[in-house]
PDB file of N, CA and C in Angstrom:
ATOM      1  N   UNK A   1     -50.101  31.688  27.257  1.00  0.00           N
ATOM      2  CA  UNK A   1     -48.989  32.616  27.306  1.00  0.00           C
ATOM      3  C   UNK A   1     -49.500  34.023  26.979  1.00  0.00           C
ATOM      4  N   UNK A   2     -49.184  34.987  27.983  1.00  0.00           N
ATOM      5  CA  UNK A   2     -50.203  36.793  27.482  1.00  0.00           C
ATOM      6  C   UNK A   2     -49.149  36.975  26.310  1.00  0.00           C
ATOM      7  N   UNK A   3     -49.821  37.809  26.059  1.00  0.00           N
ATOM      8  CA  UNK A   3     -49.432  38.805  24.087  1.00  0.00           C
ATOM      9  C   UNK A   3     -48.548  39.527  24.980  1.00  0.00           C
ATOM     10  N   UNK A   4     -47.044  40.117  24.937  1.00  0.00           N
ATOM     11  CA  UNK A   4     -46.820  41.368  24.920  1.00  0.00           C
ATOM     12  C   UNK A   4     -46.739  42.114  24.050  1.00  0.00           C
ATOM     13  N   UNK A   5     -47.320  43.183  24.761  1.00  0.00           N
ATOM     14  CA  UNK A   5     -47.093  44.334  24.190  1.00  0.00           C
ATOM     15  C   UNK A   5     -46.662  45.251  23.833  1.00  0.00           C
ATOM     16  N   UNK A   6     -46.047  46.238  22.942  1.00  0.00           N
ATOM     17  CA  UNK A   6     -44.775  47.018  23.141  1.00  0.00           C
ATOM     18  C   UNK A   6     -45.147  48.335  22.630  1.00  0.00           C
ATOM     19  N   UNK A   7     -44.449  49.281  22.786  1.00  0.00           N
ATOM     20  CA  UNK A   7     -44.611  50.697  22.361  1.00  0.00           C
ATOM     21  C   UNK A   7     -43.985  51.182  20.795  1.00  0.00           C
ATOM     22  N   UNK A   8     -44.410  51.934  20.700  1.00  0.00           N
ATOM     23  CA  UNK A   8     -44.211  52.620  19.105  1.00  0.00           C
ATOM     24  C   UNK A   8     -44.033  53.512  18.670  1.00  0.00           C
ATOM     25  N   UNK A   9     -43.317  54.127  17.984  1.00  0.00           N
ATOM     26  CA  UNK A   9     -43.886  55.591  17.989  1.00  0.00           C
ATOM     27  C   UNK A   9     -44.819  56.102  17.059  1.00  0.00           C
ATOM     28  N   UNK A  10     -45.988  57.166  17.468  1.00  0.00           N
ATOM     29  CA  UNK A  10     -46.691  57.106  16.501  1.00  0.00           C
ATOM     30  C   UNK A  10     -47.160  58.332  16.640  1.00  0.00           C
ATOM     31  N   UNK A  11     -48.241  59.108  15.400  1.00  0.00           N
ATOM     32  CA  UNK A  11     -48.097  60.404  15.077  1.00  0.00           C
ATOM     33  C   UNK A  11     -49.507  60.830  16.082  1.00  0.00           C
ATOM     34  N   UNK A  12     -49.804  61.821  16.892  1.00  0.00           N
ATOM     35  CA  UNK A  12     -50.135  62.343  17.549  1.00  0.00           C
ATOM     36  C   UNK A  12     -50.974  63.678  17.141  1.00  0.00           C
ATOM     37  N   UNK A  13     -51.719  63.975  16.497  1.00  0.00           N
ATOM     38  CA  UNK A  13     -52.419  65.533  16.051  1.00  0.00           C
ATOM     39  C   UNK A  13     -53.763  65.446  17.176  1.00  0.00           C
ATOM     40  N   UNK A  14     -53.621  66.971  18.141  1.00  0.00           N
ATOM     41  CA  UNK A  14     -54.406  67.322  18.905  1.00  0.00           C
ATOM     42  C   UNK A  14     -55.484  68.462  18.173  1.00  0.00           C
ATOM     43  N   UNK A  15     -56.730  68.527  18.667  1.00  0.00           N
ATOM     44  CA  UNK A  15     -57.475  69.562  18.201  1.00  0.00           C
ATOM     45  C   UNK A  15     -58.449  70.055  19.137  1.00  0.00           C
ATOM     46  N   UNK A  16     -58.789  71.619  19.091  1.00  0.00           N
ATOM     47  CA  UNK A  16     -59.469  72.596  20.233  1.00  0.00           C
ATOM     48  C   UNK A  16     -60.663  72.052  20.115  1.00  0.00           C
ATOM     49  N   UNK A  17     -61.340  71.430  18.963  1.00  0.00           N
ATOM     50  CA  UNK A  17     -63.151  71.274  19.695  1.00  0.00           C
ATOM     51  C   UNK A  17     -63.218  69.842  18.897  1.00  0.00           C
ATOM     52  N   UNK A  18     -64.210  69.135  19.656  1.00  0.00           N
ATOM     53  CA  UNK A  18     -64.781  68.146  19.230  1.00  0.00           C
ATOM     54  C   UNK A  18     -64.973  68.365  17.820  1.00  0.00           C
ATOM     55  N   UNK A  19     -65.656  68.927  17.380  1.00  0.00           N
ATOM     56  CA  UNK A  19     -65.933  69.302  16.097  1.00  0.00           C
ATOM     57  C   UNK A  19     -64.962  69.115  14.740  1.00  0.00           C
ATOM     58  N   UNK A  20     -63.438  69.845  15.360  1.00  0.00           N
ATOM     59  CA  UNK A  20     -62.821  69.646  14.356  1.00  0.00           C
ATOM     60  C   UNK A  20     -62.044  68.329  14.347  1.00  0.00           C
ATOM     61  N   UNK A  21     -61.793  67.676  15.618  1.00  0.00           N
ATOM     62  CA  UNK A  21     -62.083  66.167  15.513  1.00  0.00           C
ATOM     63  C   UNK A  21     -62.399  65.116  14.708  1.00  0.00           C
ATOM     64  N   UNK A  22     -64.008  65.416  14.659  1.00  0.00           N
ATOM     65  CA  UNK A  22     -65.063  64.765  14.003  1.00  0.00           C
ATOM     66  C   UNK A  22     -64.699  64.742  12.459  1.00  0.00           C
ATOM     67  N   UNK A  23     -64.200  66.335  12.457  1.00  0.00           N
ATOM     68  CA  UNK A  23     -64.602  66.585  11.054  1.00  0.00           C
ATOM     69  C   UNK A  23     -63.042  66.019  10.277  1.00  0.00           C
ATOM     70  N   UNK A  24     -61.594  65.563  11.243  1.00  0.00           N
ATOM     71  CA  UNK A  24     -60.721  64.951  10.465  1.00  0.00           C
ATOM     72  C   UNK A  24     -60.900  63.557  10.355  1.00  0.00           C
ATOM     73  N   UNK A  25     -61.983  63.057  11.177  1.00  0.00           N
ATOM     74  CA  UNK A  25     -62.443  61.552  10.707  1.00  0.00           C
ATOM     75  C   UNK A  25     -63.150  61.510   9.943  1.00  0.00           C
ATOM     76  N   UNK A  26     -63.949  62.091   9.377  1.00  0.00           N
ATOM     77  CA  UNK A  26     -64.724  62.559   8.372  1.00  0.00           C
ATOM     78  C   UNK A  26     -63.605  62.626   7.155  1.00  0.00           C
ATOM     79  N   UNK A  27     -63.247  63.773   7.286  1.00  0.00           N
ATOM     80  CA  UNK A  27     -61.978  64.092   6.287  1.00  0.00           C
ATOM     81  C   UNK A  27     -60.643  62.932   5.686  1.00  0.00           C
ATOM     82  N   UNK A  28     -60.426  62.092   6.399  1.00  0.00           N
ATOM     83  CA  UNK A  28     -59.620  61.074   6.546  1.00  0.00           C
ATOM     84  C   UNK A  28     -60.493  59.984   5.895  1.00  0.00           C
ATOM     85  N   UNK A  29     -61.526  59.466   6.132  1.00  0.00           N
ATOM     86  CA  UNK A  29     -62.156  58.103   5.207  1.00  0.00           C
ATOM     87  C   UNK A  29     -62.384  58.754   3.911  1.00  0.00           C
ATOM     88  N   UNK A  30     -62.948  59.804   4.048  1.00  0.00           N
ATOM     89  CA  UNK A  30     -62.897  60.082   2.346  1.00  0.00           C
ATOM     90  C   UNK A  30     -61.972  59.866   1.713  1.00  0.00           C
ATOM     91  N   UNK A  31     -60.931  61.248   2.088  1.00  0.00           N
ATOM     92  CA  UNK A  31     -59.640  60.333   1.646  1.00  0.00           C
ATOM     93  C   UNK A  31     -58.641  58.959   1.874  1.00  0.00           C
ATOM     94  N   UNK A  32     -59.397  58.560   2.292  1.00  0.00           N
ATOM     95  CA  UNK A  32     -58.402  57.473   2.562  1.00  0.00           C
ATOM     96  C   UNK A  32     -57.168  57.473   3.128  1.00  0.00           C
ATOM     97  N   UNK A  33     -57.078  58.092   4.101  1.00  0.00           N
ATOM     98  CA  UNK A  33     -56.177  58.569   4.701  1.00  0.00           C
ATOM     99  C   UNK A  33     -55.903  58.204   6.122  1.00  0.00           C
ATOM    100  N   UNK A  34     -54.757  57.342   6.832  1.00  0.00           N
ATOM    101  CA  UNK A  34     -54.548  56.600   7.945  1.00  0.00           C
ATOM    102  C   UNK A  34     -54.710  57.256   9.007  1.00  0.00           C
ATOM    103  N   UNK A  35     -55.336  56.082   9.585  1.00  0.00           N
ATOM    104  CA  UNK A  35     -55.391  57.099  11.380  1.00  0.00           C
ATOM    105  C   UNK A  35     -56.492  56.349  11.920  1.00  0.00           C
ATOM    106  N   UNK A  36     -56.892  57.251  13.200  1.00  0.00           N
ATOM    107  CA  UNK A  36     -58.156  57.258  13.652  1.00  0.00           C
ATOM    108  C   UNK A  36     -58.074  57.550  14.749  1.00  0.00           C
ATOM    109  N   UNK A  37     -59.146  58.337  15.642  1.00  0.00           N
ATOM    110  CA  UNK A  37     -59.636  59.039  16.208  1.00  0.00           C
ATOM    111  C   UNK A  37     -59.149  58.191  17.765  1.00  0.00           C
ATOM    112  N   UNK A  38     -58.120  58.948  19.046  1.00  0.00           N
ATOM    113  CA  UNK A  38     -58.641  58.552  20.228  1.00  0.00           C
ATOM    114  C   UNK A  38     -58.597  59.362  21.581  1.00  0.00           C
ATOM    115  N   UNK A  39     -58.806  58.977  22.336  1.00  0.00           N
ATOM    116  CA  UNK A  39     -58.202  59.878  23.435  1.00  0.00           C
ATOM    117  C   UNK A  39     -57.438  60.365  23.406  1.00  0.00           C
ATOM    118  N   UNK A  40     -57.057  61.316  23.932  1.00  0.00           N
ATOM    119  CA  UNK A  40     -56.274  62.228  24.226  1.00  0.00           C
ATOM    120  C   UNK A  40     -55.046  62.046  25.271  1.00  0.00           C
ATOM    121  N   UNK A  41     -53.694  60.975  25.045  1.00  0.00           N
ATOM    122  CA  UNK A  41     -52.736  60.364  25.537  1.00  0.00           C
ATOM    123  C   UNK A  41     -52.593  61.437  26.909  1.00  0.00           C
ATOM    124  N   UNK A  42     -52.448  60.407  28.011  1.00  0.00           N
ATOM    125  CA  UNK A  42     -52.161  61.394  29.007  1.00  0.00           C
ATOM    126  C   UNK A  42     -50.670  62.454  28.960  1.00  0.00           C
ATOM    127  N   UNK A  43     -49.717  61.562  28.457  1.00  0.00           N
ATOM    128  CA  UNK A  43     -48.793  62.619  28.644  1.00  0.00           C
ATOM    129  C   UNK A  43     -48.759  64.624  27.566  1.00  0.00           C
ATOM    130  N   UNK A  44     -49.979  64.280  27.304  1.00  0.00           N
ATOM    131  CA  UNK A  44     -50.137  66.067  26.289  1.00  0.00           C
ATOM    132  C   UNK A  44     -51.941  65.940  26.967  1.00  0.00           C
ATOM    133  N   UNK A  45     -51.717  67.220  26.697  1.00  0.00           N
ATOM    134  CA  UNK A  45     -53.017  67.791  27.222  1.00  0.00           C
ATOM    135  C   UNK A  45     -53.536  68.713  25.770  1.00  0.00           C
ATOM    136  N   UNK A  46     -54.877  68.602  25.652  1.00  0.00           N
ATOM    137  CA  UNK A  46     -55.542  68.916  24.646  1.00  0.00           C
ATOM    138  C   UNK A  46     -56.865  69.715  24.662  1.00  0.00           C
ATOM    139  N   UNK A  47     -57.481  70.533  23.808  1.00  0.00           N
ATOM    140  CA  UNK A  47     -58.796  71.475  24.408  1.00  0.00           C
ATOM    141  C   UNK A  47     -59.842  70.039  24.436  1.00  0.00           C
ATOM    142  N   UNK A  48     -59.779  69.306  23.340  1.00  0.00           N
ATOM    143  CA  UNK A  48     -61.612  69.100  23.010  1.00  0.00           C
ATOM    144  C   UNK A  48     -61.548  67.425  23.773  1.00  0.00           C
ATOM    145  N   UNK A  49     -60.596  66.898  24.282  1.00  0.00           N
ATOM    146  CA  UNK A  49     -59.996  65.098  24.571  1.00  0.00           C
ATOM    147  C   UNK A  49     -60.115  64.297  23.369  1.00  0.00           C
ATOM    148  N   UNK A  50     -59.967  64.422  22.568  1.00  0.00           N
ATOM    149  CA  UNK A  50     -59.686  63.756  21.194  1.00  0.00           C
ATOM    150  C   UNK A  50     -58.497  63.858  20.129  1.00  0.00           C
ATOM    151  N   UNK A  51     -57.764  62.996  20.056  1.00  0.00           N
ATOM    152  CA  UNK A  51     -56.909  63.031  18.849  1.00  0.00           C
ATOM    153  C   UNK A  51     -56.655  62.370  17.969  1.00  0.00           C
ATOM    154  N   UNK A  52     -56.091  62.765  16.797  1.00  0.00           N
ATOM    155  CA  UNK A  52     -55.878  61.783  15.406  1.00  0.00           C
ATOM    156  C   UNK A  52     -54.563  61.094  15.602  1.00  0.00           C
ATOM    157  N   UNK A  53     -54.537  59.769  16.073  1.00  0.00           N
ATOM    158  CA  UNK A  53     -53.388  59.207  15.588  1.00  0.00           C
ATOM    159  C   UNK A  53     -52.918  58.654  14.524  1.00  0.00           C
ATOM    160  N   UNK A  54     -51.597  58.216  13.984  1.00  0.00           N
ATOM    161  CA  UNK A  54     -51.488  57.902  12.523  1.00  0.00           C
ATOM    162  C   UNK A  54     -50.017  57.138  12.523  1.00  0.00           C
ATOM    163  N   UNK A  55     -49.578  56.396  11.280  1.00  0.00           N
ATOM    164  CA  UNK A  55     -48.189  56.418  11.699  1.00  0.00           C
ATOM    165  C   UNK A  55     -47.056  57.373  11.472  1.00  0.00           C
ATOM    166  N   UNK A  56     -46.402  57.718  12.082  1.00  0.00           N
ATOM    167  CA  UNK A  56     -45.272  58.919  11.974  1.00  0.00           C
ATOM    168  C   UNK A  56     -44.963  59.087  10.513  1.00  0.00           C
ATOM    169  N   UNK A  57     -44.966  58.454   9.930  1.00  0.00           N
ATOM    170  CA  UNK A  57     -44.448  58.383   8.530  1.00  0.00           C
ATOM    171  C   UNK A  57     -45.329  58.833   7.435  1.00  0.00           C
ATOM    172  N   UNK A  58     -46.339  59.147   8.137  1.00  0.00           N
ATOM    173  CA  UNK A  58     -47.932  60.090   7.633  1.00  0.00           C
ATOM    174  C   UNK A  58     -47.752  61.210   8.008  1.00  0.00           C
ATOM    175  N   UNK A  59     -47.188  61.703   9.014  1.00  0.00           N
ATOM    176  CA  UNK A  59     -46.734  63.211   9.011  1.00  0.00           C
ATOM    177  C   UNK A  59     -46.895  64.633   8.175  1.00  0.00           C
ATOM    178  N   UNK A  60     -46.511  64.279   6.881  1.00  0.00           N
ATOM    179  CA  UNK A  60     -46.195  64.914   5.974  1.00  0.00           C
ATOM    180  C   UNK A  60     -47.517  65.403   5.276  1.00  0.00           C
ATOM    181  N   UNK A  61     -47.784  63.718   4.876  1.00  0.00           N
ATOM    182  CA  UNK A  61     -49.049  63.854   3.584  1.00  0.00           C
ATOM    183  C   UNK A  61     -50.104  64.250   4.665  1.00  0.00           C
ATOM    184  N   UNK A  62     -50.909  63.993   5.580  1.00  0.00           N
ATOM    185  CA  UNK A  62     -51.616  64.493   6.388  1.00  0.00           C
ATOM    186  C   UNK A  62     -51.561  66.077   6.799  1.00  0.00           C
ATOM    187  N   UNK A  63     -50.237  66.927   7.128  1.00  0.00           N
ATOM    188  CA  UNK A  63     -50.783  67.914   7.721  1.00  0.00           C
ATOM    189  C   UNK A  63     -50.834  68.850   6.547  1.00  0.00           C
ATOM    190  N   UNK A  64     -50.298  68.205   5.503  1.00  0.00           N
ATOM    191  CA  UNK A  64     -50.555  68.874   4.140  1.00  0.00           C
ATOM    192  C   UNK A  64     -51.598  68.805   3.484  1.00  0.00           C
ATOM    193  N   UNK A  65     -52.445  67.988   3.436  1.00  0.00           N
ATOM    194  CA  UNK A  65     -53.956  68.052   3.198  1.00  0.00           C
ATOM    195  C   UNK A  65     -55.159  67.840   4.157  1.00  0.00           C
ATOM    196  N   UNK A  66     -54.608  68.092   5.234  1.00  0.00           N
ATOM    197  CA  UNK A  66     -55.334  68.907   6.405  1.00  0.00           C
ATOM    198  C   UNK A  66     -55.591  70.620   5.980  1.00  0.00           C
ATOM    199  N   UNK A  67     -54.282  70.980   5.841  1.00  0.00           N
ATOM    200  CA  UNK A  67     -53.948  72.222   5.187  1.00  0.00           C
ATOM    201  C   UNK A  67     -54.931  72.971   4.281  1.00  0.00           C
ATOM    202  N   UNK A  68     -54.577  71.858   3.131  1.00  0.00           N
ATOM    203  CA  UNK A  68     -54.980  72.550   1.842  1.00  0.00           C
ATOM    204  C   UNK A  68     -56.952  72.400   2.091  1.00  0.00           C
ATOM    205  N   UNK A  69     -57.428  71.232   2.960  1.00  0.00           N
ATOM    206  CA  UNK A  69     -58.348  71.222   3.215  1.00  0.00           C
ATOM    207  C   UNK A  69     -59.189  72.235   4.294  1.00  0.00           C
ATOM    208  N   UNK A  70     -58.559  73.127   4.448  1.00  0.00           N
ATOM    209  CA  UNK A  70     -58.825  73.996   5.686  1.00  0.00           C
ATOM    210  C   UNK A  70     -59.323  73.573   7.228  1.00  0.00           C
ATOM    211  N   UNK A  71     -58.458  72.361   7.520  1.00  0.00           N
ATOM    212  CA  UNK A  71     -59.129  71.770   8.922  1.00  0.00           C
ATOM    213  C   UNK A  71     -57.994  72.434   9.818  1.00  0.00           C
ATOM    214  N   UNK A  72     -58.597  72.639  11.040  1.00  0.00           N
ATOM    215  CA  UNK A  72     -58.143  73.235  12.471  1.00  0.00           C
ATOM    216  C   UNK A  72     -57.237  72.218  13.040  1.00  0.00           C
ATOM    217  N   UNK A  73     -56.164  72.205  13.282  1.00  0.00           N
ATOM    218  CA  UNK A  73     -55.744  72.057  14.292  1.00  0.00           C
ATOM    219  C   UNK A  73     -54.938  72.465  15.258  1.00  0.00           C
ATOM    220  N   UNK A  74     -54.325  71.728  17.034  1.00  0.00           N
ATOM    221  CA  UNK A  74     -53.493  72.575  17.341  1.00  0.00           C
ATOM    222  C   UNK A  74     -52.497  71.805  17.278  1.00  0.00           C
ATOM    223  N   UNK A  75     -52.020  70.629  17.538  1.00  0.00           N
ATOM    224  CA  UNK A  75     -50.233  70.393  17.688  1.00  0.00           C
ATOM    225  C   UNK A  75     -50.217  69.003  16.970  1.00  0.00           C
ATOM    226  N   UNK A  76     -48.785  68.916  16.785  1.00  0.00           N
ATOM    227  CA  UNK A  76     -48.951  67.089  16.631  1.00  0.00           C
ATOM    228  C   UNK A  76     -47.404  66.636  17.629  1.00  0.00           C
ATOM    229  N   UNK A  77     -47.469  65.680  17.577  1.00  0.00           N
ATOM    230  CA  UNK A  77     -47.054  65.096  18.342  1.00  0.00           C
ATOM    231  C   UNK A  77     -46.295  63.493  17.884  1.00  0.00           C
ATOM    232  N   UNK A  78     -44.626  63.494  18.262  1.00  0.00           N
ATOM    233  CA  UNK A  78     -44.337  61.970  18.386  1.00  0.00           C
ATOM    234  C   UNK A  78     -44.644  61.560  19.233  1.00  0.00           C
ATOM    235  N   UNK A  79     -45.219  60.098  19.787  1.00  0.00           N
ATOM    236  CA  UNK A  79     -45.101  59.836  20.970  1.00  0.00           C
ATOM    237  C   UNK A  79     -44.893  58.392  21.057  1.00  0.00           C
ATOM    238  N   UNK A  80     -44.433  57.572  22.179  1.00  0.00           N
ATOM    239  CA  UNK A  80     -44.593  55.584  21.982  1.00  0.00           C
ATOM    240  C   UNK A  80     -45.292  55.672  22.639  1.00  0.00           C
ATOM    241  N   UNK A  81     -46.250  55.150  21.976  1.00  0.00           N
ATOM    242  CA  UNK A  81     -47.493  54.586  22.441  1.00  0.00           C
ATOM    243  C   UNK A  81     -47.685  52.925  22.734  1.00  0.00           C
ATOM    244  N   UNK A  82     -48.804  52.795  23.536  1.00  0.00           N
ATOM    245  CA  UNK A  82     -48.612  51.052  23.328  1.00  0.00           C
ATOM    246  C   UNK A  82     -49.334  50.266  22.017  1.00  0.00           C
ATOM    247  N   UNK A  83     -49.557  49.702  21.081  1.00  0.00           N
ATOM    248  CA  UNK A  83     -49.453  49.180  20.439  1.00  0.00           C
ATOM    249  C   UNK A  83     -50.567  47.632  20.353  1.00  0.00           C
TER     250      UNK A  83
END
């Protein structure tokens, strides 16, 4: 019997270079902080094709110590994703 699969909504942060990418996966295991790194969902378009996804409900604590951490980014994003 296949698995279905279903959509979700989930938190979406885009960024202009690979670099600063890298550097919120970086930034994120240290802290311990949910997510991880993927393509760049077709429906948004992005500079570097990489983004941090997370669950929506991370929103908050994330772009706030993104912040205070001085990391780049440009947008975030709800989106359902598949799952």
């Amino acid at each position: 019997m296949p698995v279905m699969r279903e959509k979700k909504p989930a938190l979406v942060i885009t960024f202009s270079t690979t670099t600063d990418a890298m550097g919120m996966e970086q930034f994120c295991h240290r802290q311990q902080l949910p997510g991880r790194l993927i393509p760049v969902p077709r429906e948004i378009s992005a500079g570097c094709g990489l983004a941090w996804k997370a669950p929506v409900e991370a929103e908050g604590s994330l772009t706030q110590a993104m912040a205070l951490a001085g990391l780049h980014w440009q947008e975030t994003y709800i989106l359902e994703l598949w799952v």
